[in-house]
C-alpha atoms as a PDB file:
ATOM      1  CA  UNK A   1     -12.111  39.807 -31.948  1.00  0.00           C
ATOM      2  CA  UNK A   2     -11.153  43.488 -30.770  1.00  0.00           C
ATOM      3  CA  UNK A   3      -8.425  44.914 -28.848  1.00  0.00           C
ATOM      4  CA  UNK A   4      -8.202  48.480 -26.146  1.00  0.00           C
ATOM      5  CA  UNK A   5      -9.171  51.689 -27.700  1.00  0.00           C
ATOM      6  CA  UNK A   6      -9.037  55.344 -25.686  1.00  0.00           C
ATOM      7  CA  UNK A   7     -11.102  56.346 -28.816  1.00  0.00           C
ATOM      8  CA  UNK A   8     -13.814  58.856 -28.151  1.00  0.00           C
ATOM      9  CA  UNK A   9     -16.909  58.785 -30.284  1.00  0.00           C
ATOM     10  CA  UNK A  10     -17.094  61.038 -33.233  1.00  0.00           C
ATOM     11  CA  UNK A  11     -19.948  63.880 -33.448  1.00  0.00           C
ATOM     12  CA  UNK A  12     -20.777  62.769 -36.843  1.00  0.00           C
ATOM     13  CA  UNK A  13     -22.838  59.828 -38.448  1.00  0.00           C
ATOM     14  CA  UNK A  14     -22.463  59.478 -42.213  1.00  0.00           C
ATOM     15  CA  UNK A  15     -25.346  56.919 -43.099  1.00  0.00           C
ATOM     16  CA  UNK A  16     -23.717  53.590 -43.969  1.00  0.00           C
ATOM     17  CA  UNK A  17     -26.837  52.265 -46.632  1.00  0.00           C
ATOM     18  CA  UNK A  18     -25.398  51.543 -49.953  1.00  0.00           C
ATOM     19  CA  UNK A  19     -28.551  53.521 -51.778  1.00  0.00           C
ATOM     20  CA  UNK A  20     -27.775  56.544 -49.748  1.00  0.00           C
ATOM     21  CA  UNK A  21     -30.658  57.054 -48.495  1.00  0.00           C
ATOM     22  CA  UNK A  22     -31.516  58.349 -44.775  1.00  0.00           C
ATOM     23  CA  UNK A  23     -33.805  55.670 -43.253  1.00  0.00           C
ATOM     24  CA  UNK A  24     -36.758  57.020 -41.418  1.00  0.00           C
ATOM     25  CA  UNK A  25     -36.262  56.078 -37.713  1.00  0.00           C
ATOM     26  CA  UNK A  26     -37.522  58.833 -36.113  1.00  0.00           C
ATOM     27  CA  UNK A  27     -39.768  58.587 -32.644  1.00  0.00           C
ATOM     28  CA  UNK A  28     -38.970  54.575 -33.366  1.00  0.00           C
ATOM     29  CA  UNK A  29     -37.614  52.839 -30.151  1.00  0.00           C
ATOM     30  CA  UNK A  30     -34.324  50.809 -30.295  1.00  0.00           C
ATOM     31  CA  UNK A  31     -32.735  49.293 -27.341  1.00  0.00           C
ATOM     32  CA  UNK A  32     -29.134  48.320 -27.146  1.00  0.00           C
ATOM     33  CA  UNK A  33     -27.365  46.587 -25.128  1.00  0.00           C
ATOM     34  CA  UNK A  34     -23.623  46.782 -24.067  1.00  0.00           C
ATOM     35  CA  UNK A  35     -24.542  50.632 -24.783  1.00  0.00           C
ATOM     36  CA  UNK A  36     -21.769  52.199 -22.841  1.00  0.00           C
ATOM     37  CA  UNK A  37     -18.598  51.119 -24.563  1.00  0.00           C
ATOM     38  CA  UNK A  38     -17.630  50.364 -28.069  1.00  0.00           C
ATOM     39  CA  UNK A  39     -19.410  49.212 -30.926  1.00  0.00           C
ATOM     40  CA  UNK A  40     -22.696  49.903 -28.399  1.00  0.00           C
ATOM     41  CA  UNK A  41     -22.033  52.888 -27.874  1.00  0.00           C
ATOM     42  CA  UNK A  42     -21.197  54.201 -31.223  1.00  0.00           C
ATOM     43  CA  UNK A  43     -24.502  52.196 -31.958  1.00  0.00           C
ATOM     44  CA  UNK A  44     -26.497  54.316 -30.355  1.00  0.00           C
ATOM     45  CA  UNK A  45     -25.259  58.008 -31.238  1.00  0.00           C
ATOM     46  CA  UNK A  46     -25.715  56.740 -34.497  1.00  0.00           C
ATOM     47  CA  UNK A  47     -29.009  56.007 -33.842  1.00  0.00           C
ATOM     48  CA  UNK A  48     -29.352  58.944 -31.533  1.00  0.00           C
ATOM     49  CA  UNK A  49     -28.560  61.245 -34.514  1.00  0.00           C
ATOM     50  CA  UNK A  50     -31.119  59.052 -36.819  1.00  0.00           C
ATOM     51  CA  UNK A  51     -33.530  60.927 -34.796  1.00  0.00           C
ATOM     52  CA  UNK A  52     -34.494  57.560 -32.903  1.00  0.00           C
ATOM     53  CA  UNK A  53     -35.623  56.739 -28.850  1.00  0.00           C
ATOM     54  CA  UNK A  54     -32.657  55.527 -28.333  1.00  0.00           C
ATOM     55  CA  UNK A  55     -32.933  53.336 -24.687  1.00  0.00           C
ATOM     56  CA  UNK A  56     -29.184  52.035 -23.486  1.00  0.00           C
ATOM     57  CA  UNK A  57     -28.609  49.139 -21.397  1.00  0.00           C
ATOM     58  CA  UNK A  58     -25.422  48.398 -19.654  1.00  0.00           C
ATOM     59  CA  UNK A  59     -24.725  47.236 -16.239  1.00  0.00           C
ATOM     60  CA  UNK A  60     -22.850  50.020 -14.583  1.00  0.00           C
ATOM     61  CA  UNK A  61     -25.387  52.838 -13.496  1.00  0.00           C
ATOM     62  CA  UNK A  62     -22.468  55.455 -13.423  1.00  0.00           C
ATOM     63  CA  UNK A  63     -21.285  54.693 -17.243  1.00  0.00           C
ATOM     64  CA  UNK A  64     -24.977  54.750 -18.328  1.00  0.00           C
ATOM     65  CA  UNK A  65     -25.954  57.738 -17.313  1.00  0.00           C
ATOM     66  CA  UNK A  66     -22.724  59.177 -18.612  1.00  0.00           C
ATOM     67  CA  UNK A  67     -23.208  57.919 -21.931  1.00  0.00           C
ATOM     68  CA  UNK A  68     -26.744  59.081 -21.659  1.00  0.00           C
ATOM     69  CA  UNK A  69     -25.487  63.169 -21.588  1.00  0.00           C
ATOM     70  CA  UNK A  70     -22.858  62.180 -24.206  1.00  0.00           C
ATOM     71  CA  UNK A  71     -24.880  60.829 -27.162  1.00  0.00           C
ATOM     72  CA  UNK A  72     -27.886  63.476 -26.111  1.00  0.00           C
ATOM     73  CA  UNK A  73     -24.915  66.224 -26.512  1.00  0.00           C
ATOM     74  CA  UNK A  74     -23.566  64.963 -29.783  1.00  0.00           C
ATOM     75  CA  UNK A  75     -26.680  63.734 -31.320  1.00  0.00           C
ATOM     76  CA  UNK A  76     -28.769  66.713 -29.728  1.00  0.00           C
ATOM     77  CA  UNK A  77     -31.367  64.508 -29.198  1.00  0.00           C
ATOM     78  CA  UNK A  78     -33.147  64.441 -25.698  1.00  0.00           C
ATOM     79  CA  UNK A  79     -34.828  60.877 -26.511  1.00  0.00           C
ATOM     80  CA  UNK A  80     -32.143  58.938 -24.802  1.00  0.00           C
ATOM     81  CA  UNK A  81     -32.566  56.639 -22.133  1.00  0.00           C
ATOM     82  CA  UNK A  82     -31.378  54.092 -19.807  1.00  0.00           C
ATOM     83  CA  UNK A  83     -31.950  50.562 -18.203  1.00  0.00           C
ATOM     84  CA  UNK A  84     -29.843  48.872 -15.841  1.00  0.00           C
ATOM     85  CA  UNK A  85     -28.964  45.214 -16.862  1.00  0.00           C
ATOM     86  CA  UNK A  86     -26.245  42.732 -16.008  1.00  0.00           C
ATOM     87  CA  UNK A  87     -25.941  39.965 -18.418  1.00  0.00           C
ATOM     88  CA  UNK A  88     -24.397  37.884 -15.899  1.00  0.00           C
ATOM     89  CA  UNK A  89     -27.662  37.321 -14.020  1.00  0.00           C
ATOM     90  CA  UNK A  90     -30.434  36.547 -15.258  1.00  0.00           C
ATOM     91  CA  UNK A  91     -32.566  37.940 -12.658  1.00  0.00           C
ATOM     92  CA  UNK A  92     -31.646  41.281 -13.712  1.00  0.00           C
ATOM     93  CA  UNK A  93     -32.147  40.255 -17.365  1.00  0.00           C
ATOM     94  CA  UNK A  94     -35.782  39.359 -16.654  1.00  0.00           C
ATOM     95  CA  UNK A  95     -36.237  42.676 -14.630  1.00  0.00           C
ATOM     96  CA  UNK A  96     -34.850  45.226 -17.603  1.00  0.00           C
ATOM     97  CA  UNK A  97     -36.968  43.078 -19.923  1.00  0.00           C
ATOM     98  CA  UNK A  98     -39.746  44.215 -17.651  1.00  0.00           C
ATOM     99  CA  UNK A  99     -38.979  47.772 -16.974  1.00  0.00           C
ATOM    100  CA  UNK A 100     -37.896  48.275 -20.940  1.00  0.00           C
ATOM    101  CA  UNK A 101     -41.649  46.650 -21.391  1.00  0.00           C
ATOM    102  CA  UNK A 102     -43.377  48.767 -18.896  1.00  0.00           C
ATOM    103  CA  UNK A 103     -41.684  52.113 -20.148  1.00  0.00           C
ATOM    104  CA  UNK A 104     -41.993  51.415 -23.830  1.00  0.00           C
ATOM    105  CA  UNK A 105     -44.715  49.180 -24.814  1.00  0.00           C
ATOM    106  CA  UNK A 106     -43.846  48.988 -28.361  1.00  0.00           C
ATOM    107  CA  UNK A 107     -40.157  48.540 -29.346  1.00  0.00           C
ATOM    108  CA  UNK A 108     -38.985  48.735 -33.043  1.00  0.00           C
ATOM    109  CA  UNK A 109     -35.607  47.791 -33.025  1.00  0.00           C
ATOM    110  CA  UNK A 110     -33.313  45.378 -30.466  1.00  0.00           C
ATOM    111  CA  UNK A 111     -29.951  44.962 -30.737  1.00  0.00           C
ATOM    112  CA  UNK A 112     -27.856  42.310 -28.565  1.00  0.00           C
ATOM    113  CA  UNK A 113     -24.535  43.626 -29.027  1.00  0.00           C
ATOM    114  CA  UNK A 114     -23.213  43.146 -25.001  1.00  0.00           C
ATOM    115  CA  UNK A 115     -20.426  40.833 -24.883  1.00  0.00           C
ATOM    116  CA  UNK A 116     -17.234  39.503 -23.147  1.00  0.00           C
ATOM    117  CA  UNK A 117     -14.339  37.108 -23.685  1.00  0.00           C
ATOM    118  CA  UNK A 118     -13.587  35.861 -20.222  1.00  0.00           C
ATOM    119  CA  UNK A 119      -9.565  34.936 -20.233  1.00  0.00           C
ATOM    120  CA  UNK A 120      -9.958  33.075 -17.338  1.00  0.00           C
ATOM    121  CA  UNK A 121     -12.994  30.215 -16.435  1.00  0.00           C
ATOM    122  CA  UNK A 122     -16.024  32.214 -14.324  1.00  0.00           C
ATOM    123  CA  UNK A 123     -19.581  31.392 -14.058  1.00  0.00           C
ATOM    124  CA  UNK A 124     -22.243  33.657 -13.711  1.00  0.00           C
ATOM    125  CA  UNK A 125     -24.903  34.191 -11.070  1.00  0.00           C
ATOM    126  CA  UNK A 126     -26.970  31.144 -12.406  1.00  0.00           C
ATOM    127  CA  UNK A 127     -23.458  28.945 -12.334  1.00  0.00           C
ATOM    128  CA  UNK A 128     -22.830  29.109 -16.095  1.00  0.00           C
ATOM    129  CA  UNK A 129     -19.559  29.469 -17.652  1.00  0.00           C
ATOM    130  CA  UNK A 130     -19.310  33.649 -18.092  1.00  0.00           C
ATOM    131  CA  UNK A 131     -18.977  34.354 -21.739  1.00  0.00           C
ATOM    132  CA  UNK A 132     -21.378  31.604 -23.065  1.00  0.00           C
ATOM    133  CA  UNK A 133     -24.161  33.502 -20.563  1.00  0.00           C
ATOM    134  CA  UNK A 134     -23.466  36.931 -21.358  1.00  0.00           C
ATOM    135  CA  UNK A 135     -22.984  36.533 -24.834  1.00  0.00           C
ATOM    136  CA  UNK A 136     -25.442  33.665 -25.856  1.00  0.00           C
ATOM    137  CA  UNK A 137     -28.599  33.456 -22.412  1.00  0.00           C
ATOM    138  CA  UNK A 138     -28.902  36.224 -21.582  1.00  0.00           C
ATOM    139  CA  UNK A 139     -29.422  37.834 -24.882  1.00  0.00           C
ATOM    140  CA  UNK A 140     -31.617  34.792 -25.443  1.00  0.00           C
ATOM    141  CA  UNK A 141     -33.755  35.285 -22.811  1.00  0.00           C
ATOM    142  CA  UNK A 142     -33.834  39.412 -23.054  1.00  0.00           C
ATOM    143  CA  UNK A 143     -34.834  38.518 -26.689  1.00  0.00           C
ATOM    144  CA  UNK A 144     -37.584  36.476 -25.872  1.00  0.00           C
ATOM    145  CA  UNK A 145     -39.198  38.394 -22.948  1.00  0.00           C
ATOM    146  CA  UNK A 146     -39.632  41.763 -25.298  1.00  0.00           C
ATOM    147  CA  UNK A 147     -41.344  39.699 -28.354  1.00  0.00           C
ATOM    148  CA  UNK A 148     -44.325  41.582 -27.175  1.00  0.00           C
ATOM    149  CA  UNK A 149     -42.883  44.770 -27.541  1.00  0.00           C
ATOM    150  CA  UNK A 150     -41.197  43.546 -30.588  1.00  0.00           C
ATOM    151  CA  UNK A 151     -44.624  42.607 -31.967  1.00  0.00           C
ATOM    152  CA  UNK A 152     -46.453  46.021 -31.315  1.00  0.00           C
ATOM    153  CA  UNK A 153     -44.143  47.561 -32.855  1.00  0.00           C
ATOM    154  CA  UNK A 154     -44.451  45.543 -35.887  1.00  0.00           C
ATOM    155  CA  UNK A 155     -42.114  45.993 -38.467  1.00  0.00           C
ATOM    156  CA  UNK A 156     -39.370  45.468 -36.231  1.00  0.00           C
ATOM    157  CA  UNK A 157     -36.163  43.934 -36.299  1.00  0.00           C
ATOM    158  CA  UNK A 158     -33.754  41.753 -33.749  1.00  0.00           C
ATOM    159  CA  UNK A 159     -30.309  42.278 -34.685  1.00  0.00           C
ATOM    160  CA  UNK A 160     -27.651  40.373 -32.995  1.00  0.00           C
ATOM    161  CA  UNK A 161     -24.029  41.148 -33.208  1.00  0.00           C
ATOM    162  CA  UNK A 162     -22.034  38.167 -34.257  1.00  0.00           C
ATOM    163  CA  UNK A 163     -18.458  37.670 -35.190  1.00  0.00           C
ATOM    164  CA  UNK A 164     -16.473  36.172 -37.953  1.00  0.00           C
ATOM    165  CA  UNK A 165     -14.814  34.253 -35.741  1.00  0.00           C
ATOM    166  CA  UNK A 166     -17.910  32.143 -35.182  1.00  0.00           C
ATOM    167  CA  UNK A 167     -16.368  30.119 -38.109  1.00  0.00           C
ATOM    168  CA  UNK A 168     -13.807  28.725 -35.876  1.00  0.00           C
ATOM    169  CA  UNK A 169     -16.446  27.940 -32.908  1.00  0.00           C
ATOM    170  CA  UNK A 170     -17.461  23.851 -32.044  1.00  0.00           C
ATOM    171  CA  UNK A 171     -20.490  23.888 -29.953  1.00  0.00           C
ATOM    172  CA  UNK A 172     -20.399  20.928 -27.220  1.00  0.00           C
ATOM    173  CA  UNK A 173     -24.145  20.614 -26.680  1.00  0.00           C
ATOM    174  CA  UNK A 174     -23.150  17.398 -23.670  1.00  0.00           C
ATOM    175  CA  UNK A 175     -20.137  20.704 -21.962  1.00  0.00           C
ATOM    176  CA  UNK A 176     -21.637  24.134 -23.187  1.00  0.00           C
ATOM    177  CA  UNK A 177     -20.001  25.300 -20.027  1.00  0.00           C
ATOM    178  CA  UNK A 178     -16.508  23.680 -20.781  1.00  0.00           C
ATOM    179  CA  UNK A 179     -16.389  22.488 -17.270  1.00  0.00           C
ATOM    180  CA  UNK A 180     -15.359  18.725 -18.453  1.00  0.00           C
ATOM    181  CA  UNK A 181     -12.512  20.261 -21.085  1.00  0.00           C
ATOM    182  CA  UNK A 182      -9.532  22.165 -20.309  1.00  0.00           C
ATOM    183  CA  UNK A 183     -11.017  26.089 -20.467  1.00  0.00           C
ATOM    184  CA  UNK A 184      -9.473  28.296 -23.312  1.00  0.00           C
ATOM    185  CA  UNK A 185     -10.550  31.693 -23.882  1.00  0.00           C
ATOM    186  CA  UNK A 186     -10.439  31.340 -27.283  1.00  0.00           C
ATOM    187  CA  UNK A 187     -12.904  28.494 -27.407  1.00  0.00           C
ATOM    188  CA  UNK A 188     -15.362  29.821 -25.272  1.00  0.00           C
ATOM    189  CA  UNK A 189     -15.906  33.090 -27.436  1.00  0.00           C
ATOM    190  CA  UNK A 190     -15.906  31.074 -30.583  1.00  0.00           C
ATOM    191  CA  UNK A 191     -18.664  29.088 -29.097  1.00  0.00           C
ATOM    192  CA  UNK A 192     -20.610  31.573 -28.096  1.00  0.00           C
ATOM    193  CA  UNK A 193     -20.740  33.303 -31.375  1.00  0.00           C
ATOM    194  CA  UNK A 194     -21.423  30.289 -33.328  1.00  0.00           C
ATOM    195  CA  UNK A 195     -24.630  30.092 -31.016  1.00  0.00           C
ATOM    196  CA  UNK A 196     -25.617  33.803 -31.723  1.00  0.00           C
ATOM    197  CA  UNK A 197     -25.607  32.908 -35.460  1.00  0.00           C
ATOM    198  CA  UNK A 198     -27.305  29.801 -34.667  1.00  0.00           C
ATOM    199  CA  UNK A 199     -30.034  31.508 -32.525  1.00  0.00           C
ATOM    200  CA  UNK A 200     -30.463  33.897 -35.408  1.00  0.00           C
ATOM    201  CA  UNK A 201     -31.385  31.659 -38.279  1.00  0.00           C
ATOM    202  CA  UNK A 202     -33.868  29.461 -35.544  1.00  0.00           C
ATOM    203  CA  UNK A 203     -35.250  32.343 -34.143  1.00  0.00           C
ATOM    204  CA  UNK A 204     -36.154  33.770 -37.370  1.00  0.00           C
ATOM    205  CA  UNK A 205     -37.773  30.488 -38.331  1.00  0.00           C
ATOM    206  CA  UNK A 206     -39.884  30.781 -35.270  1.00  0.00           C
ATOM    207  CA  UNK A 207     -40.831  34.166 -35.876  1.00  0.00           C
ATOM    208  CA  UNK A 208     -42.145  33.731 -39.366  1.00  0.00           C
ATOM    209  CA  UNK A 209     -45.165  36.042 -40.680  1.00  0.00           C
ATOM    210  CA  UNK A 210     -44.878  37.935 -37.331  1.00  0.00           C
ATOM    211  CA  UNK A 211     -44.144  41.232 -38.801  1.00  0.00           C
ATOM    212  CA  UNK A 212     -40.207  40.270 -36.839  1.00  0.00           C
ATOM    213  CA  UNK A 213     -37.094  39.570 -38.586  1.00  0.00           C
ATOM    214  CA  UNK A 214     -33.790  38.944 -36.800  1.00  0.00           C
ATOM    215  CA  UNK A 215     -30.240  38.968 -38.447  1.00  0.00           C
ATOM    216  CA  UNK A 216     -26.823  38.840 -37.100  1.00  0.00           C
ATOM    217  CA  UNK A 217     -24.012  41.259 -38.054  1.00  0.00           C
ATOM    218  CA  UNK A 218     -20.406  40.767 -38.708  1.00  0.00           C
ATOM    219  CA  UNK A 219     -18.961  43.480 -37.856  1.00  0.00           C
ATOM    220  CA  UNK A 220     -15.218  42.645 -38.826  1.00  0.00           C
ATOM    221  CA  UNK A 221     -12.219  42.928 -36.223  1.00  0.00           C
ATOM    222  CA  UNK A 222     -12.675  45.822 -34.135  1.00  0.00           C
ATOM    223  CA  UNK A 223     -10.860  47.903 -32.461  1.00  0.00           C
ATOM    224  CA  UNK A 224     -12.592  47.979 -28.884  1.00  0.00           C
ATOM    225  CA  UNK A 225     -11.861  46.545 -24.829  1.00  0.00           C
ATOM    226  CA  UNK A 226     -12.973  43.303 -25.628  1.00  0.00           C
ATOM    227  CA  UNK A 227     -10.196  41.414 -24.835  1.00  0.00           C
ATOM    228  CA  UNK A 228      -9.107  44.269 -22.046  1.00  0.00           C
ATOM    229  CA  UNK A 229      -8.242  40.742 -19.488  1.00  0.00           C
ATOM    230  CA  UNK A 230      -5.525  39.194 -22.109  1.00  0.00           C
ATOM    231  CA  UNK A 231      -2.303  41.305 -21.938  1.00  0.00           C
ATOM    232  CA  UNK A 232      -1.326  40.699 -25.678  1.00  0.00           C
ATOM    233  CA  UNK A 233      -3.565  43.403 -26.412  1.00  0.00           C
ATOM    234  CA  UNK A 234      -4.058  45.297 -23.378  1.00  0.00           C
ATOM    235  CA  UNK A 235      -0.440  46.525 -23.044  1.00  0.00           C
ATOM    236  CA  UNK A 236      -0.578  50.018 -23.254  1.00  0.00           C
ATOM    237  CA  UNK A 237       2.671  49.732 -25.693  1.00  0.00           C
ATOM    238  CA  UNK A 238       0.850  47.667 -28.700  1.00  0.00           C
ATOM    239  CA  UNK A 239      -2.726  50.163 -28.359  1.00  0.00           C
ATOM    240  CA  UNK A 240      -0.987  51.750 -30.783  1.00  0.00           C
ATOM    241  CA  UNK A 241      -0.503  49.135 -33.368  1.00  0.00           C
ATOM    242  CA  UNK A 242      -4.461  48.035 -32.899  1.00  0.00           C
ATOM    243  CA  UNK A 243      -5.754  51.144 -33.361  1.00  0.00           C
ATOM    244  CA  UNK A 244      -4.082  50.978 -36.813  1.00  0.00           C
ATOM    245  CA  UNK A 245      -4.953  47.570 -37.958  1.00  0.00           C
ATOM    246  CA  UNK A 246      -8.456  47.062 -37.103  1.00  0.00           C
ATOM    247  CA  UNK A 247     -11.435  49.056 -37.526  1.00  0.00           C
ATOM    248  CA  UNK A 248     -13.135  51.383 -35.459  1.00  0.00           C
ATOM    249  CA  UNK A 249     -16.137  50.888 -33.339  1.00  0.00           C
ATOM    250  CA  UNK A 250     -17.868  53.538 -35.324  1.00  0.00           C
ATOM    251  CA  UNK A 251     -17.049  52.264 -38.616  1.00  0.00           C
ATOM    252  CA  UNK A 252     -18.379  49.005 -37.079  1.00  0.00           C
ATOM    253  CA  UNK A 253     -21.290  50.780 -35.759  1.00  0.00           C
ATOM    254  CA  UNK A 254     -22.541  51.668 -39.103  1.00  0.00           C
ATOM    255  CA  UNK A 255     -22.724  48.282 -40.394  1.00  0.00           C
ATOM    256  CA  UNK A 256     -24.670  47.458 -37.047  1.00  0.00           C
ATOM    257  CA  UNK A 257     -27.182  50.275 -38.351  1.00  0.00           C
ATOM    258  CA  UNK A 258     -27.425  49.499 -41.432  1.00  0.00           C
ATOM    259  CA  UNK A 259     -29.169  45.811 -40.521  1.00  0.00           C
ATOM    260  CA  UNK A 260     -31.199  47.957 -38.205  1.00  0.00           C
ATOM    261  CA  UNK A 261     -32.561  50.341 -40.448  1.00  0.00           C
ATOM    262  CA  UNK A 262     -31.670  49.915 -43.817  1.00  0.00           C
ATOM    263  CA  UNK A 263     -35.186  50.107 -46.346  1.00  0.00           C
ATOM    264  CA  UNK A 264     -33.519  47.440 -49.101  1.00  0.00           C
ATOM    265  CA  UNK A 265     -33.240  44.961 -45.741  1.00  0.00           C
ATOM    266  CA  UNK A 266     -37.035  45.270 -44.734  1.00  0.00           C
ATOM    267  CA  UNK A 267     -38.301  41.914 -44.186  1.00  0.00           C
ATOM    268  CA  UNK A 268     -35.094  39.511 -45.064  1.00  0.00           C
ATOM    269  CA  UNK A 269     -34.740  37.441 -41.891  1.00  0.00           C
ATOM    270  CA  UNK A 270     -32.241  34.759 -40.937  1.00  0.00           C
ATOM    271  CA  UNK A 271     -29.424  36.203 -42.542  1.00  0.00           C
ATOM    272  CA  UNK A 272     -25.686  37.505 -41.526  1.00  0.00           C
ATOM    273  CA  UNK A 273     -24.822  40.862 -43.132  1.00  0.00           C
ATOM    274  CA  UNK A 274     -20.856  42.226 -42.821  1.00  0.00           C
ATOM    275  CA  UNK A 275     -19.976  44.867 -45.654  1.00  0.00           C
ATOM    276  CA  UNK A 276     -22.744  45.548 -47.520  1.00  0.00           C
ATOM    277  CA  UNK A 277     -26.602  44.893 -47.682  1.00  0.00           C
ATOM    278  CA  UNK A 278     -25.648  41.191 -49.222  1.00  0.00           C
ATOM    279  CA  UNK A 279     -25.939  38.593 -47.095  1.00  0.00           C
ATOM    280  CA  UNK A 280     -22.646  36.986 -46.196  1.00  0.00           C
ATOM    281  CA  UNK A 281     -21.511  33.286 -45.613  1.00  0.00           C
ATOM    282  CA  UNK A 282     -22.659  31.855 -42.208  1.00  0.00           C
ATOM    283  CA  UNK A 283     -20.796  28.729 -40.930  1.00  0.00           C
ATOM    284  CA  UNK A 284     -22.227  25.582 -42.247  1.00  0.00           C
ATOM    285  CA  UNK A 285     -23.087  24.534 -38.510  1.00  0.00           C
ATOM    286  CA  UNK A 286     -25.229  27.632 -38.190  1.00  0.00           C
ATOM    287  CA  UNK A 287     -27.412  26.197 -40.745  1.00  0.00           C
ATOM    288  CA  UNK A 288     -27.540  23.123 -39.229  1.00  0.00           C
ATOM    289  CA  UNK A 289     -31.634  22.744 -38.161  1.00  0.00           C
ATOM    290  CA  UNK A 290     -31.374  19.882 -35.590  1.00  0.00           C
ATOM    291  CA  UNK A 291     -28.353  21.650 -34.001  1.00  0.00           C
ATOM    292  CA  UNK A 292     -29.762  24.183 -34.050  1.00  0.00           C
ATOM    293  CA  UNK A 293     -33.387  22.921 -32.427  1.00  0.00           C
ATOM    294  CA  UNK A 294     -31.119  21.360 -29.837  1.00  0.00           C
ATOM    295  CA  UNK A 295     -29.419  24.455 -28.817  1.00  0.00           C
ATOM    296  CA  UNK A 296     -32.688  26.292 -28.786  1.00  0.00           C
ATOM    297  CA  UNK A 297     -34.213  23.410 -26.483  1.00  0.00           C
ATOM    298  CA  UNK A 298     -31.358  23.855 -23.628  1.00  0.00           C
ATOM    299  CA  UNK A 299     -30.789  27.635 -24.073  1.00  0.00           C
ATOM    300  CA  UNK A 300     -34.672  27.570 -23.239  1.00  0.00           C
ATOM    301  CA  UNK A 301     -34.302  24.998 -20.425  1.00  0.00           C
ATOM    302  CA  UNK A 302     -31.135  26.694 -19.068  1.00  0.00           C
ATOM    303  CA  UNK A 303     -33.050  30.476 -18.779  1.00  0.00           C
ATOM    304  CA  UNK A 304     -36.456  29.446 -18.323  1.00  0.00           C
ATOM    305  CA  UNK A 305     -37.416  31.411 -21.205  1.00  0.00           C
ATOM    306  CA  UNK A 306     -41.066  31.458 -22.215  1.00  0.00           C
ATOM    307  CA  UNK A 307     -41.806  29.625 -25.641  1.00  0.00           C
ATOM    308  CA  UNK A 308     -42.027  32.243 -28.643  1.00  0.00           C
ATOM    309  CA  UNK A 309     -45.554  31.913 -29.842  1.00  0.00           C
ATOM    310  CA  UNK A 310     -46.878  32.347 -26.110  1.00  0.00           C
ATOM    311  CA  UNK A 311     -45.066  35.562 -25.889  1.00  0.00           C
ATOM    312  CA  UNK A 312     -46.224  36.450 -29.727  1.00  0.00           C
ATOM    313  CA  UNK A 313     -50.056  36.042 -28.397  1.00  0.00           C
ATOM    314  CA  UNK A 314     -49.465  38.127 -25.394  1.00  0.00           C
ATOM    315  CA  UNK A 315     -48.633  41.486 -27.851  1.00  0.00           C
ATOM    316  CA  UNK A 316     -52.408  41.281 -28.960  1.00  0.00           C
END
């Protein structure tokens, strides 16, 4: 969970891997999403300065573009790009997952870090309840539409961006939507995160010998505008108080990277990583196989995602 930050991002990286080594990213293509604020966009200067093709997806064409000229500026590195997406259709979902495939053929690295905490009950374009579809869809469905590009690029990595707060999450497979329970902010973001780590450990079940591994990160409590819509940590008088008690996106950022790119991590799948290259606990429902086969089976039904060895044979 996160709170308001006027932070800017640094101009330096240092390398978060504990062996202190620089991993070797250059001309290798990651794509993040929720690039433009936060722990994204730290994310990607980080990468940016890695020497990577850094390609930044984000929903607001304005604060794209600016973030483009930023991390190219601090990272002097020209090899930034940008996508349009907005997780809250899945129509544009499908088309980024198209023009990402189009432009760059072979990805190496895909991060799902976009996310929201709705305070009050929306539903997207496609009628689901907001934050389960940005944060758990549409990062399903982007995720299975570039396993092509994933698989050209072979070794490559998924990395979703979870949250320790997933512990506290009860998924209602019969009210994913929380449409027949009083809505609570709360619940709906623990939810969702509990079905990233879940999606994590089945999708890197599915995607076994496929040269793709996919892990979550924990990032820790953040400092970011997460939770800009609930006023306990909006109010411009307690920013303060945040910005001393939780960490910052960039410090966060680094332990993003580190699942990215870290050497010691190369092909460990299915695992949650927080403060070091060690895997760390995942909620006992995450491991949960027939949970999480079920959740796969509607979050399929739900996007209309293709199944994952079709899109595996379309890379050759």
């Amino acid at each position: 969970m996160s709170a308001p930050t006027g932070r800017t991002v640094p101009t330096t990286y240092t390398d978060p891997n504990a062996s202190g080594s620089t991993p070797d990213v250059g001309g290798r293509v990651c794509v993040i999403t929720g690039a433009t604020r936060g722990i994204g966009r730290a994310t990607a200067l980080a990468l940016a300065q890695l020497g990577a093709d850094v390609v930044l997806l984000g929903r607001d064409e304005q604060r794209l573009d600016a973030t483009r000229a930023e991390v190219q500026r601090l990272a002097s590195n020209s090899r930034v790009f940008w996508v349009r997406a907005d997780f809250a259709s899945l129509a544009s979902v499908r088309g980024a997952a198209q023009e990402v495939s189009h432009r760059w053929p072979a990805i190496h690295v895909l991060i799902n870090n976009a996310g929201i905490n709705s305070a009050r009950r929306a539903v997207s374009a496609d009628g689901h309840e907001l934050t389960f579809a940005v944060n758990h869809l549409a990062p399903f469905l982007l995720t299975m539409l570039l396993l092509p590009a994933l698989a050209r690029g072979a070794p490559s990595r998924v990395v979703n961006v979870a949250s320790v707060f997933a512990f506290l999450g009860r998924l209602r497979l019969d009210d994913l939507m929380i449409a027949r329970r009083r809505y609570d902010a709360t619940r709906a973001y623990t939810q969702s995160k509990l079905a990233t780590m879940m999606f994590t450990v089945e999708l890197a079940g599915r995607l076994e010998r496929s040269g793709i591994t996919a892990n979550c990160v924990s990032p820790g409590l953040v400092a970011t505008d997460l939770l800009r819509e609930h006023w306990l940590f909006a109010a411009s008088w307690l920013r303060p108080v945040w910005r001393l008690a939780l960490m910052t996106p960039e410090r966060a950022a680094g332990r993003v990277v580190r699942t990215a790119t870290a050497k010691s991590l190369a092909g460990l799948s299915g695992q949650c990583f927080s403060t070091s290259e060690h895997p760390a606990l995942m909620p006992p429902r995450a491991r949960d196989a027939e949970a999480r086969r079920r959740l796969w089976d509607v979050s399929a039904e739900l996007t209309g995602a293709p199944d994952v060895a079709a899109m595996l044979r379309g890379a050759r």
